[in-house]
C-alpha atoms as a PDB file:
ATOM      1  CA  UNK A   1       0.000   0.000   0.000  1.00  0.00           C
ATOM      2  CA  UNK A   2       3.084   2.166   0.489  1.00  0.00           C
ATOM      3  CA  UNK A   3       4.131   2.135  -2.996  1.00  0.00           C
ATOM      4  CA  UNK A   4       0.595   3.691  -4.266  1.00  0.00           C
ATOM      5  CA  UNK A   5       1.771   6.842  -4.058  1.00  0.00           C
ATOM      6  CA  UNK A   6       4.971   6.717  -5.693  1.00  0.00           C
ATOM      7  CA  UNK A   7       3.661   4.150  -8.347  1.00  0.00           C
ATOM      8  CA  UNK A   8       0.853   6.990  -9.154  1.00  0.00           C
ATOM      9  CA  UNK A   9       3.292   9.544  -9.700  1.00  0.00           C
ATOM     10  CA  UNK A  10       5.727   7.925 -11.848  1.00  0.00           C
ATOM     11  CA  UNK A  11       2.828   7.058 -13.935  1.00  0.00           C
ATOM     12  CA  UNK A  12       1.308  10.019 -14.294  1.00  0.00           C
ATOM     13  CA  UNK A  13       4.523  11.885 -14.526  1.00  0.00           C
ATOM     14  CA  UNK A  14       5.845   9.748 -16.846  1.00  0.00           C
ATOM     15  CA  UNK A  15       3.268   9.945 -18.902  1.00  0.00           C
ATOM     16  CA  UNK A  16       3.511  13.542 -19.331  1.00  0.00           C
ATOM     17  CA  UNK A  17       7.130  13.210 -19.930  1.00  0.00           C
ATOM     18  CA  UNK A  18       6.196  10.696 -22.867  1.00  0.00           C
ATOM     19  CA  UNK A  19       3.553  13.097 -24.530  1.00  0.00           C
ATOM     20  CA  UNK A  20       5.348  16.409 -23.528  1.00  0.00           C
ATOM     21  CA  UNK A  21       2.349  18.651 -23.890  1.00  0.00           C
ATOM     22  CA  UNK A  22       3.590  22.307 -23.639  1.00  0.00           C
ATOM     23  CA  UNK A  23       7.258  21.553 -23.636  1.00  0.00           C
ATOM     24  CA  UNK A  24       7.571  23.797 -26.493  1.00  0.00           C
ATOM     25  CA  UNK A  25       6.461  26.923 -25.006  1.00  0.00           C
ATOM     26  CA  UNK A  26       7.936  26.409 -21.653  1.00  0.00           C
ATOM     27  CA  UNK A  27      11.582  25.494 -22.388  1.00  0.00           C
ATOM     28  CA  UNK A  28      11.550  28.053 -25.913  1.00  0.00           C
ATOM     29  CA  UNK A  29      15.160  29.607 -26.119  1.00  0.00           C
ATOM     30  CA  UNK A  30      13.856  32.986 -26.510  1.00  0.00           C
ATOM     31  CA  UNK A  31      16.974  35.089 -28.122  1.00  0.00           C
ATOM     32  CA  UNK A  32      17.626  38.715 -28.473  1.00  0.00           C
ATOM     33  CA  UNK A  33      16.679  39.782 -32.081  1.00  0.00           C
ATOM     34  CA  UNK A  34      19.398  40.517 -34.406  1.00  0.00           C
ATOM     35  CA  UNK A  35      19.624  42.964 -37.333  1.00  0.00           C
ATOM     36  CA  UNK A  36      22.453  42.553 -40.184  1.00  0.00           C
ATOM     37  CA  UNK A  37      25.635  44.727 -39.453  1.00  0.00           C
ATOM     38  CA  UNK A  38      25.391  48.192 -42.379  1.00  0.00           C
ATOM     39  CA  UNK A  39      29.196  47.331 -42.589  1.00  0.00           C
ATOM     40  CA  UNK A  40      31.833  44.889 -41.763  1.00  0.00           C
ATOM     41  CA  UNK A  41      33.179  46.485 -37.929  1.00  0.00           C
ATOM     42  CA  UNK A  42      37.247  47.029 -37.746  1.00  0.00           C
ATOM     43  CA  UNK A  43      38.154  45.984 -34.659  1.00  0.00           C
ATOM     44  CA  UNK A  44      41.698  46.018 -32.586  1.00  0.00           C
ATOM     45  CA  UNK A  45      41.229  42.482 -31.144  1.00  0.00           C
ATOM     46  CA  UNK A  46      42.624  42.270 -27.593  1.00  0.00           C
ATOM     47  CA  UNK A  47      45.078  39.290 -26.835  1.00  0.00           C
ATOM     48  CA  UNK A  48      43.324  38.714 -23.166  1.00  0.00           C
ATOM     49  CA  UNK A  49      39.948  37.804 -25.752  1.00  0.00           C
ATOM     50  CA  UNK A  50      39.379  34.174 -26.073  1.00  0.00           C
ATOM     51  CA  UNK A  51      36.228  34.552 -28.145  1.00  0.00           C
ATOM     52  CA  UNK A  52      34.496  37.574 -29.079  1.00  0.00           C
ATOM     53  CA  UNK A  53      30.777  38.898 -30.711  1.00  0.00           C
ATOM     54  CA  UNK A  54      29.853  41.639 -32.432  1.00  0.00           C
ATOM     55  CA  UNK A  55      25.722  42.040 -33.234  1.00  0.00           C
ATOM     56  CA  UNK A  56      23.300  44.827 -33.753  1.00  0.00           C
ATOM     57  CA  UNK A  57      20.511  44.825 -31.865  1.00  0.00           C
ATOM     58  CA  UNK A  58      17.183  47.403 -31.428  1.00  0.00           C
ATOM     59  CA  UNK A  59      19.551  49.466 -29.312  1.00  0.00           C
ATOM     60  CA  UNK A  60      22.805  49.421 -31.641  1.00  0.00           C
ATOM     61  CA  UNK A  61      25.535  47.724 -32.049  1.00  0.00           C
ATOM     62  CA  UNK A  62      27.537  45.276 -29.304  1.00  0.00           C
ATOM     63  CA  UNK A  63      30.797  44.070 -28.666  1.00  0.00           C
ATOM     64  CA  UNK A  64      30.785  40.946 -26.562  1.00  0.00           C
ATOM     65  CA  UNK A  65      34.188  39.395 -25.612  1.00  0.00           C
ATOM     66  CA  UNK A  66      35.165  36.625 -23.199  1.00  0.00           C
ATOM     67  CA  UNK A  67      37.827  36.550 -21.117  1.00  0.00           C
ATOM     68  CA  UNK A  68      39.679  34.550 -18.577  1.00  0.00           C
ATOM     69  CA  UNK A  69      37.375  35.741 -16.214  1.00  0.00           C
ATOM     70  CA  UNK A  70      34.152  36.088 -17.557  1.00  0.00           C
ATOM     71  CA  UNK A  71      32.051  37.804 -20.503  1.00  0.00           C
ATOM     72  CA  UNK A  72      31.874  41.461 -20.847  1.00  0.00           C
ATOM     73  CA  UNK A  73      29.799  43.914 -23.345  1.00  0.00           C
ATOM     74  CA  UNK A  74      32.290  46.638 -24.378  1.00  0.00           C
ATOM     75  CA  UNK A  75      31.287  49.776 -25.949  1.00  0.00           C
ATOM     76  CA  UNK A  76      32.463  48.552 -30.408  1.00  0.00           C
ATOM     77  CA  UNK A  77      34.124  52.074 -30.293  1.00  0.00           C
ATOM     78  CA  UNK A  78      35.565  52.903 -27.096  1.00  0.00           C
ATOM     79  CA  UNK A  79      36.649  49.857 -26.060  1.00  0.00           C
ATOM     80  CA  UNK A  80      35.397  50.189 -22.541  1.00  0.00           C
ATOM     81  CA  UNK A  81      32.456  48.550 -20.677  1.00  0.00           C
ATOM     82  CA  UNK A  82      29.241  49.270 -21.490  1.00  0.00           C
ATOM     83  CA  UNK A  83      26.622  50.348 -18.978  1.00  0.00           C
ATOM     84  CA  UNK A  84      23.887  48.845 -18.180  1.00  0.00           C
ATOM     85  CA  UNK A  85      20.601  49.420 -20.250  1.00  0.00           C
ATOM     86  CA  UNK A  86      17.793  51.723 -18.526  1.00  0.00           C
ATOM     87  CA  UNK A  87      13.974  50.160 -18.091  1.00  0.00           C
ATOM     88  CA  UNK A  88      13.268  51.886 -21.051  1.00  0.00           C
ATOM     89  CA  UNK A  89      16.211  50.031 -23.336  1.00  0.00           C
ATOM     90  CA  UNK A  90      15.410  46.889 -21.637  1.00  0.00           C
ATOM     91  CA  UNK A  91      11.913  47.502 -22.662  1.00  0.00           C
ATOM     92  CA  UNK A  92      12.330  48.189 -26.330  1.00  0.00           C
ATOM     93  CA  UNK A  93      14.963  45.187 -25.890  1.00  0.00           C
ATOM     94  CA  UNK A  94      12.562  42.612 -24.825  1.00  0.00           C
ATOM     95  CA  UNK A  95       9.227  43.690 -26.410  1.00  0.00           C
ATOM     96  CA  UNK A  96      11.506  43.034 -29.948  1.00  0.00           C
ATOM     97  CA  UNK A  97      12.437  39.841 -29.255  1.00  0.00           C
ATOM     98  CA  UNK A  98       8.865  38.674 -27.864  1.00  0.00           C
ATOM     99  CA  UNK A  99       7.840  39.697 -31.584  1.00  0.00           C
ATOM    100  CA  UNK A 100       9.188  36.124 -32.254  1.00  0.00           C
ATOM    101  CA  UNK A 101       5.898  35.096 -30.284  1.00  0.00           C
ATOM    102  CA  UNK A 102       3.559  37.446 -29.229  1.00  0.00           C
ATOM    103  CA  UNK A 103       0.968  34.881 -27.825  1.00  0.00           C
ATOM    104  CA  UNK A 104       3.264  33.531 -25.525  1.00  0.00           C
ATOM    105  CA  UNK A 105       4.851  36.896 -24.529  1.00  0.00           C
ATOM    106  CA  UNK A 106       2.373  39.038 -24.287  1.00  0.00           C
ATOM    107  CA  UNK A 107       2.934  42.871 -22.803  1.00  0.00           C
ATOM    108  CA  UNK A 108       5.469  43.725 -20.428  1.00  0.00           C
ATOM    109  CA  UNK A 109       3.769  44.107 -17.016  1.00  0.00           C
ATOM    110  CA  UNK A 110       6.941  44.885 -14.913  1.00  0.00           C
ATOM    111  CA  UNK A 111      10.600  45.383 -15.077  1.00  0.00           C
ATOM    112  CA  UNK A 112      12.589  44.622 -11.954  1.00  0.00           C
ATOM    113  CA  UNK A 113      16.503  44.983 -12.182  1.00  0.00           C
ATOM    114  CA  UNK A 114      16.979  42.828 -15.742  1.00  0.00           C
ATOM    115  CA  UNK A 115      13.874  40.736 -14.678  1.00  0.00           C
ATOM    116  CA  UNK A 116      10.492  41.623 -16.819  1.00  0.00           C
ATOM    117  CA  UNK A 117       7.230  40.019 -16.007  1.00  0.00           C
ATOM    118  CA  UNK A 118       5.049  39.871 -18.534  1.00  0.00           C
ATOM    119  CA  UNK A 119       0.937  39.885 -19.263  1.00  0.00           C
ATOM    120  CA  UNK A 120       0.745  36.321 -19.851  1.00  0.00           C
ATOM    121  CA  UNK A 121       2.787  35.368 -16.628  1.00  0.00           C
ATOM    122  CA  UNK A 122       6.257  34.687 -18.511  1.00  0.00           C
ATOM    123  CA  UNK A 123       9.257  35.734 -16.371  1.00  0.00           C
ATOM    124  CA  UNK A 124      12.135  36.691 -18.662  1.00  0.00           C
ATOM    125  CA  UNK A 125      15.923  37.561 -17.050  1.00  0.00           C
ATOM    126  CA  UNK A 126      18.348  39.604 -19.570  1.00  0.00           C
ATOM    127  CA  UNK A 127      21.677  38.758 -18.736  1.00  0.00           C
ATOM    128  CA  UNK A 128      23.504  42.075 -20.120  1.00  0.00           C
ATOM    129  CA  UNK A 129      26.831  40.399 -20.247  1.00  0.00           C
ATOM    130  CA  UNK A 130      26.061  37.927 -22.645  1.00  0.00           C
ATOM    131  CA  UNK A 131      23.224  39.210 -24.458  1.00  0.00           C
ATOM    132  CA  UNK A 132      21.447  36.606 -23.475  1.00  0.00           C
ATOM    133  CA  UNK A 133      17.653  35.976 -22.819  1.00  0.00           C
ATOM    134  CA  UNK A 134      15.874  32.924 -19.960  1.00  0.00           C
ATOM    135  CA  UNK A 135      12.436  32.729 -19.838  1.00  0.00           C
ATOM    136  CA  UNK A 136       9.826  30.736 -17.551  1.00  0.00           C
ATOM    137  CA  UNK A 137       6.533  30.090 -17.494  1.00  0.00           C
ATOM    138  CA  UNK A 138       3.952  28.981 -15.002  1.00  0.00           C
ATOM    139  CA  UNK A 139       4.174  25.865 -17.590  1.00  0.00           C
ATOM    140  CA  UNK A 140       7.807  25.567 -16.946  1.00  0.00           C
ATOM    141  CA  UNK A 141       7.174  25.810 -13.317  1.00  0.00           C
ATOM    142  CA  UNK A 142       4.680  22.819 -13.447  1.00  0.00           C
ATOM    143  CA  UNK A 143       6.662  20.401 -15.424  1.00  0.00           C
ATOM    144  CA  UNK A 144       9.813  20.801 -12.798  1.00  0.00           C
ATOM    145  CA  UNK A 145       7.276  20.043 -10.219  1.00  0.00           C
ATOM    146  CA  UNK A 146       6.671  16.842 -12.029  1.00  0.00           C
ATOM    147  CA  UNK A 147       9.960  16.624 -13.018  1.00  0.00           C
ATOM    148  CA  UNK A 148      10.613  16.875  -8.866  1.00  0.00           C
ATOM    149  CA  UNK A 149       7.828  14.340  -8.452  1.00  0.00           C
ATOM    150  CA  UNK A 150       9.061  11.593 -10.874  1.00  0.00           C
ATOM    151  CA  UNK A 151      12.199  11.393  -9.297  1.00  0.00           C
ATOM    152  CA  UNK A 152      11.869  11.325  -5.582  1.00  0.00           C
ATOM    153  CA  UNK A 153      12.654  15.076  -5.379  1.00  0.00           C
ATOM    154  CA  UNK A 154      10.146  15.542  -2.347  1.00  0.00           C
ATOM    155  CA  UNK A 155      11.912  17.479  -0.061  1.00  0.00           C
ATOM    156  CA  UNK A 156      14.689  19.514  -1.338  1.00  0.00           C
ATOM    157  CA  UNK A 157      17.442  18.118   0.724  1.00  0.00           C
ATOM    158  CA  UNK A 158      19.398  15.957  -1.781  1.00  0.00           C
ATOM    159  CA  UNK A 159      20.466  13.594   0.730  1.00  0.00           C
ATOM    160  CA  UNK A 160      17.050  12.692   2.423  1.00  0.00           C
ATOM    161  CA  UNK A 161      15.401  12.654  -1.223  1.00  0.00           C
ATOM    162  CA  UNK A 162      18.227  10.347  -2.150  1.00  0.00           C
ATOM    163  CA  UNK A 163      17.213   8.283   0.985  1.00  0.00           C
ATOM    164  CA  UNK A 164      13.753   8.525  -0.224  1.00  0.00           C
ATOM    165  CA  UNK A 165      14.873   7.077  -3.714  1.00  0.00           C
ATOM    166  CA  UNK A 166      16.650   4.495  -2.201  1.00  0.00           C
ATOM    167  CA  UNK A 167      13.850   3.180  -0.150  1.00  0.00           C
ATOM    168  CA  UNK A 168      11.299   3.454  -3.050  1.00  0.00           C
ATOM    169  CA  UNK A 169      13.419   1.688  -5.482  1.00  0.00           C
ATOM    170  CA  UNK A 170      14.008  -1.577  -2.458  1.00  0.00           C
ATOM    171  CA  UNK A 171      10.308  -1.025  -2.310  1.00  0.00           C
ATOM    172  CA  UNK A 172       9.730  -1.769  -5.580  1.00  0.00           C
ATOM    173  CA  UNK A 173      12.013  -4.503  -6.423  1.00  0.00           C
ATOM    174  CA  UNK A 174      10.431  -6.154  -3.545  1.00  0.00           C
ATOM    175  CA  UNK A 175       7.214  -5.473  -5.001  1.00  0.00           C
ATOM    176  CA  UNK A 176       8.208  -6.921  -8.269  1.00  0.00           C
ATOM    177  CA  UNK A 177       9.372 -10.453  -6.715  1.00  0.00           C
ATOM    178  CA  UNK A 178       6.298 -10.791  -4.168  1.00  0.00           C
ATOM    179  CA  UNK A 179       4.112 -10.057  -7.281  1.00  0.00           C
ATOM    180  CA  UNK A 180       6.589 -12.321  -9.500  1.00  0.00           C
ATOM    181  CA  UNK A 181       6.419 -15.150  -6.713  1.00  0.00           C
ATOM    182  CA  UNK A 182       2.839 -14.872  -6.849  1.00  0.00           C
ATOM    183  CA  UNK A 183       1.951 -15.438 -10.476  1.00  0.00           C
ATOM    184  CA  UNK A 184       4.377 -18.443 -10.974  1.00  0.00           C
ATOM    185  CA  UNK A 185       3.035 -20.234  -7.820  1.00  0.00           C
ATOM    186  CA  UNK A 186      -0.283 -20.141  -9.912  1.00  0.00           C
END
């Protein structure tokens, strides 16, 4: 009777995770929406660069270089770090890449630091560095819960839910051989 429970939710979880309704909306890699460069950039490339990007977005052009120690946005002409974008920048930032798909994106209802909530309950983070976009859903929030579910994730201390894994997985091996056992005895 103990393994009801945890034979329910693996079912029904994976279940979803064999259909995947909604994946595609909640894990979307939203990006940043790029425009073609009006002319090749000349750039003095910096020996501390391992890898760099240049793009054109809604609010210009970017240089993105990585270093040793992390990614940085430099100014293309000046060489030096750029600033971080306003509300309004982030704004006109976000509300061109959710153009990609409106019905998913709505309206921006809220901008905190690089964080924008939007009309349709999307969270999006801008990570300025990187030029980069993450987005979540109440969708994506559900199918990590289920995600959580399916694999003995109960608690959020790894080693009791390991514990918990542990104990479900004798359960059910035991489970298998008393049920085993009783069919060949027939």
């Amino acid at each position: 009777m103990i393994l009801i429970l945890p034979f329910f939710g693996w079912a029904l979880t994976g279940f979803v995770f064999f259909i995947k309704p909604g994946y595609v909306g909640a894990y979307e890699i939203l990006k940043v929406k790029t425009y073609s460069l009006a002319s090749s950039p000349t750039l003095t490339v910096d020996p501390a660069w391992s890898e760099l990007r240049y793009l054109r977005t809604v609010l210009g052009d970017h240089l993105l270089v990585r270093t040793q120690a992390d990614w940085q946005q430099l100014d293309p002409v000046t060489k030096q770090p750029r600033a971080k974008p306003s509300e309004a920048e982030i704004r006109l930032l976000l509300k061109d890449a959710f153009s990609a798909n409106p019905s998913r994106y709505g309206e921006i209802v809220s901008i905190s630091d690089s964080t924008a909530r939007t009309s349709t309950g999307v969270q999006v983070s801008l990570d300025w560095t990187t030029l980069t976009l993450q987005q979540q859903g109440t969708d994506t929030a559900w199918i990590d819960l289920l995600y959580k579910i399916h694999y003995l994730q109960w608690t959020g201390f790894k080693s009791v839910d390991k514990a918990i894994g542990f104990v479900g997985l004798i359960l059910v091996m035991s489970l298998t051989v008393l049920g085993a056992a009783l069919a060949l005895k027939r």
